[in-house]
N, C-alpha and C. Protein backbone atom coordinates (compact mmCIF):
# COMPACT_ATOMS: atom_id res chain seq x y z
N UNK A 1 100.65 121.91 -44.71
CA UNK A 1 101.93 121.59 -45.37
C UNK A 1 101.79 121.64 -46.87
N UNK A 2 100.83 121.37 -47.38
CA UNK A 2 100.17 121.08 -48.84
C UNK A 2 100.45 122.76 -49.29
N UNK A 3 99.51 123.22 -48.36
CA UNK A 3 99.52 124.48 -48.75
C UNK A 3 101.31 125.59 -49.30
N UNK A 4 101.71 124.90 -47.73
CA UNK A 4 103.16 125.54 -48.06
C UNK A 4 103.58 125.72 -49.14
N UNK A 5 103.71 123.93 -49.58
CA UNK A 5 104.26 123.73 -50.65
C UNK A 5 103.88 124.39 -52.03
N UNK A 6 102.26 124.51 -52.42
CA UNK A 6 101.73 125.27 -53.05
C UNK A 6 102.29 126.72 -53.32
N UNK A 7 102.14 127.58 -52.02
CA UNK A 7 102.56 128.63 -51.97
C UNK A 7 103.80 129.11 -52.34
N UNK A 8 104.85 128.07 -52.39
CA UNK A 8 106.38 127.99 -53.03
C UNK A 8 106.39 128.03 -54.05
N UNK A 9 105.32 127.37 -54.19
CA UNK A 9 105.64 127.23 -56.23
C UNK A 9 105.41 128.08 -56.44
N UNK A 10 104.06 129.16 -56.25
CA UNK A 10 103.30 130.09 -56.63
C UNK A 10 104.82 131.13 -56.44
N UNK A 11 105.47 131.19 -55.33
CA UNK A 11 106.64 131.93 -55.52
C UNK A 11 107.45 132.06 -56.22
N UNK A 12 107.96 131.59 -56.83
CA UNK A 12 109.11 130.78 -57.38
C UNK A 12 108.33 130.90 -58.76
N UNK A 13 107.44 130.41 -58.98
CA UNK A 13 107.09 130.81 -60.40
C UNK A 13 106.88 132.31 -61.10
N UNK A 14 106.50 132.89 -59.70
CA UNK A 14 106.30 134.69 -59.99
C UNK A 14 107.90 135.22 -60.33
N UNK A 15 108.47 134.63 -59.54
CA UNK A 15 110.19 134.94 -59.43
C UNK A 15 110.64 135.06 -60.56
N UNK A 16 110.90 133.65 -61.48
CA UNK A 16 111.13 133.32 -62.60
C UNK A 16 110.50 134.01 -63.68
N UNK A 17 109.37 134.40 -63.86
CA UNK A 17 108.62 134.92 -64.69
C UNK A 17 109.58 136.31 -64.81
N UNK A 18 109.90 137.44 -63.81
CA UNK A 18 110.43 137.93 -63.33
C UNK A 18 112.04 138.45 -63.97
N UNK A 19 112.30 136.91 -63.83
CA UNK A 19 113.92 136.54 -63.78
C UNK A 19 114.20 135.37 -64.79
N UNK A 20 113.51 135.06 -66.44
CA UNK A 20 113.66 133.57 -66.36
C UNK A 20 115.11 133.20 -67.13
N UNK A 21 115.80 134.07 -67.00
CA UNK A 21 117.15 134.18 -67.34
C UNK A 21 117.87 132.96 -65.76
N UNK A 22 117.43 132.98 -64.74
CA UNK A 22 118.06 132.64 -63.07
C UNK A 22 118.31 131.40 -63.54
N UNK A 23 119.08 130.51 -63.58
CA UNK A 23 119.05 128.94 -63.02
C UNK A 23 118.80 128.87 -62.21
N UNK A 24 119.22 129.72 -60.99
CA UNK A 24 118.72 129.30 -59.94
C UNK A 24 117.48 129.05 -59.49
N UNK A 25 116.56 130.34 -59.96
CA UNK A 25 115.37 130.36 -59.16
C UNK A 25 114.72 129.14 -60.41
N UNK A 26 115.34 128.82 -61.48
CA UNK A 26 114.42 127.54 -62.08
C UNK A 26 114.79 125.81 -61.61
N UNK A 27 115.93 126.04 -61.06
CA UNK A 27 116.47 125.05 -60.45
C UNK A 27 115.44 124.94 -58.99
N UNK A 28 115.15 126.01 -58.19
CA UNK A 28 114.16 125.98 -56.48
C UNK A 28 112.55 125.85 -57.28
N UNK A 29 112.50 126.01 -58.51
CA UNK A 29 111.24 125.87 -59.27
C UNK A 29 110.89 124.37 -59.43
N UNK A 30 111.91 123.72 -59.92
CA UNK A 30 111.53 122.13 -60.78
C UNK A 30 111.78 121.82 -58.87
N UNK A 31 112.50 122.09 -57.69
CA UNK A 31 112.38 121.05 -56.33
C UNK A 31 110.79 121.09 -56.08
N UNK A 32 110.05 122.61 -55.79
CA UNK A 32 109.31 122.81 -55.32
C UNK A 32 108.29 121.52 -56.26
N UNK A 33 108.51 121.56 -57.76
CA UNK A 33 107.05 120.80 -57.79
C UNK A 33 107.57 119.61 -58.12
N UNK A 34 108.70 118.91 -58.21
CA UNK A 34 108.69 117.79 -58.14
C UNK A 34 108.74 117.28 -56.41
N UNK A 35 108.66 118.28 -55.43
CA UNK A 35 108.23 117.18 -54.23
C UNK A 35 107.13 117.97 -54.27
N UNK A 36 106.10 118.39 -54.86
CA UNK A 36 104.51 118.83 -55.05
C UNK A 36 104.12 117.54 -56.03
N UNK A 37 104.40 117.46 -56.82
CA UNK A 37 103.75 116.39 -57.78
C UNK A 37 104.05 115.08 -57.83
N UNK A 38 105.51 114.71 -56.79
CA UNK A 38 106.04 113.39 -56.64
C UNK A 38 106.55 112.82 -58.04
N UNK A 39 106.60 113.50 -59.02
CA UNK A 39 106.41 112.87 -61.00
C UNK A 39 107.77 113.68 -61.31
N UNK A 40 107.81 113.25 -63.17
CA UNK A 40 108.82 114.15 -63.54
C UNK A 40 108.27 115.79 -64.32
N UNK A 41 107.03 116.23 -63.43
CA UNK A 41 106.81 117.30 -63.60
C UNK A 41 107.95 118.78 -64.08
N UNK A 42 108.80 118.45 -63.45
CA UNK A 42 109.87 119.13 -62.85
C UNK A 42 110.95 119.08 -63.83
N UNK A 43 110.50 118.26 -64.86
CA UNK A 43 111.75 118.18 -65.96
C UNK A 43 111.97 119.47 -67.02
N UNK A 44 110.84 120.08 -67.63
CA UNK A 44 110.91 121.54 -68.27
C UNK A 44 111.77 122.62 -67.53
N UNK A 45 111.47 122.31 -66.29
CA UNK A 45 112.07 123.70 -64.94
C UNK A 45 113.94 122.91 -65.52
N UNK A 46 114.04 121.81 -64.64
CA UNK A 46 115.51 121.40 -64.93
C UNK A 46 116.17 121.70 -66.46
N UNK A 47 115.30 121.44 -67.34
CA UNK A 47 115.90 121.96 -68.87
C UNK A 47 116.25 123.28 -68.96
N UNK A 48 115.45 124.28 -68.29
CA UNK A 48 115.64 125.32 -68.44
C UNK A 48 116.52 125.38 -67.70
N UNK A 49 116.78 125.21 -66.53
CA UNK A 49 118.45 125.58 -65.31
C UNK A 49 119.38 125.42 -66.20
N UNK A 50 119.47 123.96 -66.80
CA UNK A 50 120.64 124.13 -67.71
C UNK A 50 120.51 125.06 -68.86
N UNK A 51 119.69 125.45 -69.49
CA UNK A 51 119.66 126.70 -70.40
C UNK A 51 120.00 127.84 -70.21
N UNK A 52 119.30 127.70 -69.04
CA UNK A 52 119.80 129.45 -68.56
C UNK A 52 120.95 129.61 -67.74
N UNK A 53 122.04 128.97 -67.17
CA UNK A 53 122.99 128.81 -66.64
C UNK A 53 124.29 129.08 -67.69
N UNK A 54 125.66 129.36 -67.72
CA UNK A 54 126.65 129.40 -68.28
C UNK A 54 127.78 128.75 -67.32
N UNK A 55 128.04 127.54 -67.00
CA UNK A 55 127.36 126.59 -67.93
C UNK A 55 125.86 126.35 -67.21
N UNK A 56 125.27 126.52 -66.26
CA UNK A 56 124.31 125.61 -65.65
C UNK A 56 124.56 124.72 -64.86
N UNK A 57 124.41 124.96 -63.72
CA UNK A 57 124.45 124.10 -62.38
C UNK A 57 124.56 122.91 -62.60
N UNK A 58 125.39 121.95 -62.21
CA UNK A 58 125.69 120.59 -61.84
C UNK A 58 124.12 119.81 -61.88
N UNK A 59 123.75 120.17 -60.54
CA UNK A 59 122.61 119.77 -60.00
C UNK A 59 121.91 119.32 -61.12
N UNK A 60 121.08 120.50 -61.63
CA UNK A 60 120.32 120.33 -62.59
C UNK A 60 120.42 119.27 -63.30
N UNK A 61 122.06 119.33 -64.11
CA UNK A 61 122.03 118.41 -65.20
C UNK A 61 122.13 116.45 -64.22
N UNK A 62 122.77 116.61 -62.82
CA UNK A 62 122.22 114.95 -62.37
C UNK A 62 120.63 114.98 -62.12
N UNK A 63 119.89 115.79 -61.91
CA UNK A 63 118.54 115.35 -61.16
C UNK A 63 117.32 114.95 -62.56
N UNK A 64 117.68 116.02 -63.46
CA UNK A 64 117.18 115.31 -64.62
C UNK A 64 117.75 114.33 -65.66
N UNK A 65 118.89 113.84 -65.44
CA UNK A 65 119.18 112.39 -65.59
C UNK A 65 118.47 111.73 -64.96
N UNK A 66 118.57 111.68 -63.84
CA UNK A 66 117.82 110.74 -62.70
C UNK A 66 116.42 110.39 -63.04
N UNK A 67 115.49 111.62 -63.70
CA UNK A 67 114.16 111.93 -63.98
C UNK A 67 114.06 111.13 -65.30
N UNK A 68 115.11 111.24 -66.00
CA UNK A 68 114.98 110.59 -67.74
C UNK A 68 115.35 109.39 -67.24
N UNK A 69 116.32 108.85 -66.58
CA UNK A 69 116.14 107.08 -66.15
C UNK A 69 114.88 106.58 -65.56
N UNK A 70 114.50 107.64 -64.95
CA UNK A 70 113.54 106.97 -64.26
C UNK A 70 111.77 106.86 -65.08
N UNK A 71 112.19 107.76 -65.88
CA UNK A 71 111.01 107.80 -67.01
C UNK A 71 111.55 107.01 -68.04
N UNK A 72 112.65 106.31 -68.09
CA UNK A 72 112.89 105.30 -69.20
C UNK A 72 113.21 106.25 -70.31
N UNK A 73 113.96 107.25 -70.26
CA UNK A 73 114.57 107.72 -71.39
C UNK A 73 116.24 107.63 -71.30
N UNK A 74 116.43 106.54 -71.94
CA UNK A 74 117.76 106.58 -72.15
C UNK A 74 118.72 107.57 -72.42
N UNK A 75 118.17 107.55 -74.24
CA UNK A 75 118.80 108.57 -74.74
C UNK A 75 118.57 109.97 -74.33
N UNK A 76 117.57 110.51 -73.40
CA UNK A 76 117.43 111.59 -73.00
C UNK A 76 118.71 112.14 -72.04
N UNK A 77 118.51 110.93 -71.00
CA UNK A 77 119.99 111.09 -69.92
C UNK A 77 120.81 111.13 -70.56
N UNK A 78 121.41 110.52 -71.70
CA UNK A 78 123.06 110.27 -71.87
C UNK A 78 123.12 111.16 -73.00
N UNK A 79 122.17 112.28 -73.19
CA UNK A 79 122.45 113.53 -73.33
C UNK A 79 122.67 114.52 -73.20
N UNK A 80 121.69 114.47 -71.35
CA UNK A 80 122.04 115.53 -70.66
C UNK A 80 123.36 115.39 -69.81
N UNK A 81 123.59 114.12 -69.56
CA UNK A 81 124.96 113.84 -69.25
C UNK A 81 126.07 114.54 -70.45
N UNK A 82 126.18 114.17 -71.66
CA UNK A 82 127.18 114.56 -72.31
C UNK A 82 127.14 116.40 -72.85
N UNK A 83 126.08 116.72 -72.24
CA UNK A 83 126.10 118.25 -72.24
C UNK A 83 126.45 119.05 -71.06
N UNK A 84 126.63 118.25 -70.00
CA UNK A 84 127.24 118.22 -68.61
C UNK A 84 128.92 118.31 -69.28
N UNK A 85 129.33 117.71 -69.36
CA UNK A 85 130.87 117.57 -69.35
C UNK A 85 131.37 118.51 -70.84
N UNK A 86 130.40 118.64 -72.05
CA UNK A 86 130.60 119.59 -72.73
C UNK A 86 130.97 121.17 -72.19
N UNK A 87 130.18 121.45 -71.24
CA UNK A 87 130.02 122.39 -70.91
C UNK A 87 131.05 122.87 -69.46
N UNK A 88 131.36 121.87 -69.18
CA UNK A 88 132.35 121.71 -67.95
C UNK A 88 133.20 120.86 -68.14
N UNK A 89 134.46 121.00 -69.18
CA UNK A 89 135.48 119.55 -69.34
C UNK A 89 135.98 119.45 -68.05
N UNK A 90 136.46 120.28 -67.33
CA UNK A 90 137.21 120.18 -66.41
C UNK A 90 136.30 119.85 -64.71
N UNK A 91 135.38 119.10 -64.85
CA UNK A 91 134.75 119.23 -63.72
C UNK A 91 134.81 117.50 -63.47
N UNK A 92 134.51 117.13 -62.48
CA UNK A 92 135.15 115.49 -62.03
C UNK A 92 133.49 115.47 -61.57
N UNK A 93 132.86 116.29 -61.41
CA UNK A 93 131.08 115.57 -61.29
C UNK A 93 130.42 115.53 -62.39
N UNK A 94 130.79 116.35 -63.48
CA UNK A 94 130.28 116.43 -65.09
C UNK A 94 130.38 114.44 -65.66
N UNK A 95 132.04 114.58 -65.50
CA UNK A 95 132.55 113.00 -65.88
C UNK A 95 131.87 111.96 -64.86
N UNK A 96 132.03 112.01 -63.77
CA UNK A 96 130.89 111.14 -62.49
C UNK A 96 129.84 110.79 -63.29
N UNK A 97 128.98 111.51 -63.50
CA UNK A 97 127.26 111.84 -63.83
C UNK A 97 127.43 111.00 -65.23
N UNK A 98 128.18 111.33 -66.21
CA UNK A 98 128.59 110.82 -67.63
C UNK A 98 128.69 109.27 -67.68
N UNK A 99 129.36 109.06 -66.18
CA UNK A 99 129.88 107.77 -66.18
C UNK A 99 128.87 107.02 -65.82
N UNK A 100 127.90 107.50 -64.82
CA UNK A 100 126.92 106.72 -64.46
C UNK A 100 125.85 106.29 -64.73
N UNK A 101 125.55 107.71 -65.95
CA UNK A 101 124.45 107.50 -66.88
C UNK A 101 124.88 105.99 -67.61
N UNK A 102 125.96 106.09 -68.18
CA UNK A 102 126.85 105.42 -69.26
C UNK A 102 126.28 103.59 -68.46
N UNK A 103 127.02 103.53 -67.17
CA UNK A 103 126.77 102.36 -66.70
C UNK A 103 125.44 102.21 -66.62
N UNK A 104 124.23 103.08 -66.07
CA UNK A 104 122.93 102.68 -65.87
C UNK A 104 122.27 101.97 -67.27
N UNK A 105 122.81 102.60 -68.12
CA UNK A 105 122.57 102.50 -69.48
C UNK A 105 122.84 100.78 -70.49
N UNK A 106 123.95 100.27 -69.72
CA UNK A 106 124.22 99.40 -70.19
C UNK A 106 125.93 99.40 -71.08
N UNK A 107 126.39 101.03 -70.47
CA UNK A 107 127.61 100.87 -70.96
C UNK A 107 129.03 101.03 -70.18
N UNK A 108 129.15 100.01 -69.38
CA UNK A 108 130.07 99.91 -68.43
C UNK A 108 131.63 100.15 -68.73
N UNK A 109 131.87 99.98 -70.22
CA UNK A 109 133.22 99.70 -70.86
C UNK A 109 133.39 101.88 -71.30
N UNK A 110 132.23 101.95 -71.26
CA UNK A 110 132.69 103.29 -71.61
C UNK A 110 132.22 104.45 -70.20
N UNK A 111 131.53 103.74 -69.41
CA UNK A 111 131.80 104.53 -68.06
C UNK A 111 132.78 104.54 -67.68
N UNK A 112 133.70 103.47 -67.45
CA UNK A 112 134.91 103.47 -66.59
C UNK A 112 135.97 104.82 -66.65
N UNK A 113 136.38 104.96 -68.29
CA UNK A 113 137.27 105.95 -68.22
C UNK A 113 136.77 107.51 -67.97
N UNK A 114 135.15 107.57 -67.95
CA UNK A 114 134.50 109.09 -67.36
C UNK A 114 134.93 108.85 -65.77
N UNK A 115 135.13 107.83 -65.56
CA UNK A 115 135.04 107.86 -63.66
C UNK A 115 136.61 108.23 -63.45
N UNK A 116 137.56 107.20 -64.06
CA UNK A 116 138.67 107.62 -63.91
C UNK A 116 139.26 109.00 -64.49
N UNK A 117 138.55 109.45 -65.40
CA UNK A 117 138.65 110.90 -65.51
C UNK A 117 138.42 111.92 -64.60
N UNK A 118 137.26 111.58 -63.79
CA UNK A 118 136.87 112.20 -62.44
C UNK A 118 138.04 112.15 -61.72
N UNK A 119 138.63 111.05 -61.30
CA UNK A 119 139.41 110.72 -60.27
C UNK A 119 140.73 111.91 -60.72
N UNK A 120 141.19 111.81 -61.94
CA UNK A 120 142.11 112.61 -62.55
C UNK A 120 141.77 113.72 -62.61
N UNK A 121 140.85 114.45 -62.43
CA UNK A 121 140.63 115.62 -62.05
C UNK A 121 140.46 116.50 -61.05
N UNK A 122 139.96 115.47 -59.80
CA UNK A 122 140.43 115.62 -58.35
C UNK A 122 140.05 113.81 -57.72
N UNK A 123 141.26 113.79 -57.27
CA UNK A 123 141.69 112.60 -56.57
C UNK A 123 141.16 112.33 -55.43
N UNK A 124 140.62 113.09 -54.96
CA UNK A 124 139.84 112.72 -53.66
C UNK A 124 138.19 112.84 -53.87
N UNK A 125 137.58 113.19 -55.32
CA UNK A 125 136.18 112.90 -55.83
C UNK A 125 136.05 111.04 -55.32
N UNK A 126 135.45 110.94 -53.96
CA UNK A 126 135.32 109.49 -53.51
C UNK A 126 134.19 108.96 -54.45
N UNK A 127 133.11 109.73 -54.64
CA UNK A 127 131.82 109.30 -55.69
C UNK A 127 132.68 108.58 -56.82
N UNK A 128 133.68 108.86 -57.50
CA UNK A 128 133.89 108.16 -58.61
C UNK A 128 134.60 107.12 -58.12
N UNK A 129 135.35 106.97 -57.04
CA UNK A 129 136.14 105.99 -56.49
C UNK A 129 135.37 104.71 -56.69
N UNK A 130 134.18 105.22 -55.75
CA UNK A 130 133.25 104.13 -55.11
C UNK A 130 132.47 103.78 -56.73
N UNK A 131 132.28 104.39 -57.54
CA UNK A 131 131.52 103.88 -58.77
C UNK A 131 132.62 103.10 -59.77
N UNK A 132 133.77 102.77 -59.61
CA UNK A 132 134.67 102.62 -60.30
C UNK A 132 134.76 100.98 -59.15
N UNK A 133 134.64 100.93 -57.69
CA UNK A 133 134.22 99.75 -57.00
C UNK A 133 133.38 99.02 -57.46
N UNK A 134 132.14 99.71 -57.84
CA UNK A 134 130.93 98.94 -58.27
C UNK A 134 131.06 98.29 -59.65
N UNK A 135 132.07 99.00 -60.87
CA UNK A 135 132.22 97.98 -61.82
C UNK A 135 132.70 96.72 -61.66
N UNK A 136 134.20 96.73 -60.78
CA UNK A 136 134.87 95.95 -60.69
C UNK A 136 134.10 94.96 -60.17
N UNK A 137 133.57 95.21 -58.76
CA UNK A 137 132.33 94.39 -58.27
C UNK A 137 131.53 93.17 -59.08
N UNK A 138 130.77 93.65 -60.31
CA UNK A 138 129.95 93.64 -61.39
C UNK A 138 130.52 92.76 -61.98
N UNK A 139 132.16 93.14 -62.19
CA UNK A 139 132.94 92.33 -62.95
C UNK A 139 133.49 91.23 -62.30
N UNK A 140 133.33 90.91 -61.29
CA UNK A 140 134.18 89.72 -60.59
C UNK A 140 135.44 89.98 -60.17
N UNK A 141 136.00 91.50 -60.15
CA UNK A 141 137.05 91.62 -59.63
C UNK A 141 137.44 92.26 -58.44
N UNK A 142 137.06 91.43 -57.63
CA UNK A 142 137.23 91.33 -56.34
C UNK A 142 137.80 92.46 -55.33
N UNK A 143 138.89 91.79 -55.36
CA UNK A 143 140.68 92.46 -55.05
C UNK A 143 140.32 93.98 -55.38
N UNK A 144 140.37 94.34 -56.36
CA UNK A 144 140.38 96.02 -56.97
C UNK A 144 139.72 96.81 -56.71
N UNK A 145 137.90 96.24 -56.67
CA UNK A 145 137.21 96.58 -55.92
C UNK A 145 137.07 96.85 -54.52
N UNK A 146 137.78 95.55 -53.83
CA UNK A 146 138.19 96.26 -52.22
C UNK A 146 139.30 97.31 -52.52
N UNK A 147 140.33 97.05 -52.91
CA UNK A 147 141.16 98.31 -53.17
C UNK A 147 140.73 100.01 -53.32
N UNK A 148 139.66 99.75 -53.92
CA UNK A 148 139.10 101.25 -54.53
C UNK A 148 138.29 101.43 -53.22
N UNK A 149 137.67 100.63 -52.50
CA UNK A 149 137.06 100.73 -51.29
C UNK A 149 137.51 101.32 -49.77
N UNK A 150 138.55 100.67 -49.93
CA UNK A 150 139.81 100.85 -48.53
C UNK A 150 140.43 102.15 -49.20
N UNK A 151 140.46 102.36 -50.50
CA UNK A 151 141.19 104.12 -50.53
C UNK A 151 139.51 104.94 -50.18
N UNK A 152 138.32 104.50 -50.39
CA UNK A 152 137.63 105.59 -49.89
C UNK A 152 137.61 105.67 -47.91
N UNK A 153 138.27 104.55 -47.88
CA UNK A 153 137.75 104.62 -46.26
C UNK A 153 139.17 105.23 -45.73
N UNK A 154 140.29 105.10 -46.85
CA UNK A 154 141.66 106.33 -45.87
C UNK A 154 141.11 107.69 -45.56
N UNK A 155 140.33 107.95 -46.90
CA UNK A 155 140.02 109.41 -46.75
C UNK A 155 139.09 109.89 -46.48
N UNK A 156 138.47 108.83 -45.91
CA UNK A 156 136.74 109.27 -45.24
C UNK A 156 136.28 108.41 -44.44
N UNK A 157 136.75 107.77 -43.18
CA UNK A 157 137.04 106.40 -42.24
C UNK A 157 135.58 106.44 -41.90
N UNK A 158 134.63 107.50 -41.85
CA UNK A 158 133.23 107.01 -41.90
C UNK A 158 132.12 106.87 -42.53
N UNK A 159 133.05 106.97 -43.86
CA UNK A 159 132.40 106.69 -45.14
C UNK A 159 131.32 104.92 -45.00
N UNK A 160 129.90 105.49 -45.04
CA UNK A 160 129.19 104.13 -44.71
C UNK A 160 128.99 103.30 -45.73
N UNK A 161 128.85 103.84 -46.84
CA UNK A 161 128.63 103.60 -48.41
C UNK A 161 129.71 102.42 -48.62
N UNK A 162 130.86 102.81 -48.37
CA UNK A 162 132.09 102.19 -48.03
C UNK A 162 132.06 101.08 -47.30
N UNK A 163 132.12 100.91 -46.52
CA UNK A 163 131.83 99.68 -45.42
C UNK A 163 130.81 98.97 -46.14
N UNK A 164 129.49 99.15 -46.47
CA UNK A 164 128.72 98.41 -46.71
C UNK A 164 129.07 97.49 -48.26
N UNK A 165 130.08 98.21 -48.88
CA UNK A 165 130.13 97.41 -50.29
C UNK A 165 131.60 96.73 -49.83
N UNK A 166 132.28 96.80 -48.98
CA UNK A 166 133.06 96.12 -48.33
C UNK A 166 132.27 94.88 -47.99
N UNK A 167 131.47 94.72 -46.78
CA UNK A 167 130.96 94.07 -46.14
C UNK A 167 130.24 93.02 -47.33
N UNK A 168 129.76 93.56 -48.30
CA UNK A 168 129.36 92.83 -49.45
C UNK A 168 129.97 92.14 -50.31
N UNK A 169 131.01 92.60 -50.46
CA UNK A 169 132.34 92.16 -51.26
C UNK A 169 132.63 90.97 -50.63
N UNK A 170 133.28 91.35 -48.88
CA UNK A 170 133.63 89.82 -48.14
C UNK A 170 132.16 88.52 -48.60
N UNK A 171 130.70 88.64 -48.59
CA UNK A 171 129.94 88.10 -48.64
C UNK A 171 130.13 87.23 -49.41
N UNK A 172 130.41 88.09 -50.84
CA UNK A 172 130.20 87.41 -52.22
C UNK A 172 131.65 86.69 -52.36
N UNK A 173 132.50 86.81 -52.04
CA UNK A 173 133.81 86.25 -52.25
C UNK A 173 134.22 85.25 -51.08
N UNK A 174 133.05 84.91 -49.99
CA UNK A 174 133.06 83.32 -49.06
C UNK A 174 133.55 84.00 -47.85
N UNK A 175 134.07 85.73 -47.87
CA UNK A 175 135.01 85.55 -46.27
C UNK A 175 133.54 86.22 -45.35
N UNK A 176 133.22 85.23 -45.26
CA UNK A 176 132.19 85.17 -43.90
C UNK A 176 132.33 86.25 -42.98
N UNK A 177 133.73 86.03 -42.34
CA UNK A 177 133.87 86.73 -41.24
C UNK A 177 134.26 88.06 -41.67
N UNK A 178 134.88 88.35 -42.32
CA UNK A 178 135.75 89.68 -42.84
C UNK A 178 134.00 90.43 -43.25
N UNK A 179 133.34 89.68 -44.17
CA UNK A 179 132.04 90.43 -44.06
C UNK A 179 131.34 90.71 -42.72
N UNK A 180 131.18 89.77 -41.71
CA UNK A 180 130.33 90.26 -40.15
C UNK A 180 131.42 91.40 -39.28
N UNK A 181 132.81 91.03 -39.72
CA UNK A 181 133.14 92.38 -39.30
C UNK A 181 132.80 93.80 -39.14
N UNK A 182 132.53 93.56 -40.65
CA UNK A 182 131.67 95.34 -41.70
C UNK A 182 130.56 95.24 -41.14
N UNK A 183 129.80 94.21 -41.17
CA UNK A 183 128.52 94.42 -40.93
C UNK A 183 128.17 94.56 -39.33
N UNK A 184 129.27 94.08 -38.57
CA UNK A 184 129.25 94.65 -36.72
C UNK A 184 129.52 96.26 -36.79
N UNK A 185 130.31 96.67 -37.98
CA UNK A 185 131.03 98.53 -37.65
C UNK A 185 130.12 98.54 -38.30
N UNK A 186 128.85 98.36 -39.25
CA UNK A 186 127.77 99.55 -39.94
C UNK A 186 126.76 99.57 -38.63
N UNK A 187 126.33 98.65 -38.22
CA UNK A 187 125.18 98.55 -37.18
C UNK A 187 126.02 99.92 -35.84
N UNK A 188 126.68 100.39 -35.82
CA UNK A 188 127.08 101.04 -34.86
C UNK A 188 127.00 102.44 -35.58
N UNK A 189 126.55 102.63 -36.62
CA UNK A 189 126.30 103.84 -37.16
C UNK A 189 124.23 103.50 -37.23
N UNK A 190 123.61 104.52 -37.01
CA UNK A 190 122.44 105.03 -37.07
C UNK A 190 122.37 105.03 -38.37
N UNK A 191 120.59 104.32 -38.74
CA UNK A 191 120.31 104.51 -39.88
C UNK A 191 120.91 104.23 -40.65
N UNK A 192 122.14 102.99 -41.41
CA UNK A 192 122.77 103.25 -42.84
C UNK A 192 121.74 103.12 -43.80
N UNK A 193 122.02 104.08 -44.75
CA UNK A 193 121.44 104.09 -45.97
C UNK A 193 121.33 102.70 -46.72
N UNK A 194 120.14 102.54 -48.08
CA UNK A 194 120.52 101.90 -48.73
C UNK A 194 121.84 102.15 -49.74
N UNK A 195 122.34 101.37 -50.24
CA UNK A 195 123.52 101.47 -50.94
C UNK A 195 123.14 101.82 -52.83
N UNK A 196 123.03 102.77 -53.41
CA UNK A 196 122.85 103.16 -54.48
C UNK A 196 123.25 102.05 -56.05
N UNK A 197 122.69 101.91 -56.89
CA UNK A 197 123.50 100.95 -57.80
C UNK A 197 124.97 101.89 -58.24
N UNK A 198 124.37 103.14 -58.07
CA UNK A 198 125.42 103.63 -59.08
C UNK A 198 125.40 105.37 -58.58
N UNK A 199 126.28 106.24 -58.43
CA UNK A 199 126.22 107.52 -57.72
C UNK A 199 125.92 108.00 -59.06
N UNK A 200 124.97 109.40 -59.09
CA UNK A 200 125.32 110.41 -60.35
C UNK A 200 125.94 111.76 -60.06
């Protein structure tokens, strides 16, 4: 399996060499060795996707956010975030990603309106719904937060993500039961995930 993986890269790097104009093939470049190296090896490959892209794949610009939070670069993410939505005003995952950096970051007052910008750009983007739950959440506001919750579950009734910050919501706000409800309908789904702080 080691080997496989090896042998991918070795592909993929001949490719690129090749091609290093592709996002793409630099985008299957930074997967191959960041699940080869488990690290943020993989962050030069992602810089380049967005370089070489017009604008550059989505992807790219959340996974190396993800890589700069997780290496403790702030200001790195909430750059590649705001070169995301530069480059794509009109995209509701550009603003998502913007927003979430923004909240991971410590800036919740100025995530909100990237999320609701999402939402305003397509109304059924549930990722921003549900991240626009999690402020309110954060914030003690209850009510709004289930609100934003119960619209992801009209339009996606097996949305699990959903249920579970439901089920959490009843917890934290005393309704006992309204929470073991949620938490009787998640156990009837396989495997739920953990629940993310924040979508990018």
């Amino acid at each position: 399996w080691l080997r496989s993986k090896e042998r991918a890269n070795e592909l993929f790097e001949s490719a690129t060499a090749r091609d290093p104009d592709s996002a793409t093939l630099q985008m299957e470049l930074a997967f191959t060795r960041l699940v080869q190296s488990g690290s943020t090896d993989a962050s030069s490959e992602l810089e380049a996707a967005i370089d070489a892209g017009t604008p550059g794949p989505i992807q790219a610009g959340s996974l190396l956010a993800s890589l700069q939070l997780r290496a403790g670069d702030e200001p790195g993410a909430r750059r590649t975030a705001n070169v995301q939505v530069q480059r794509r005003p009109d995209s509701a995952a550009a603003h998502n990603l913007l927003g979430a950096v923004l909240y991971l970051t410590g800036n919740s007052d100025r995530a909100r309106p990237e999320f609701e910008r999402a939402l305003s750009l397509d109304p059924d983007y549930l990722v921003a719904m549900h991240n626009i739950a999690r402020i309110d959440a954060a914030n003690g506001d209850f009510d709004n937060a289930k609100r934003q919750l119960n619209d992801v579950l009209a339009r996606d009734p097996e949305n699990l993500a959903a249920m579970i910050g439901l089920a959490r919501l009843g917890r934290r706000a005393g309704k006992d039961e309204e929470a073991l409800r949620w938490y009787e309908k998640i156990r009837t789904h396989a495997d739920p995930p953990l629940e993310p702080l924040m979508e990018l």
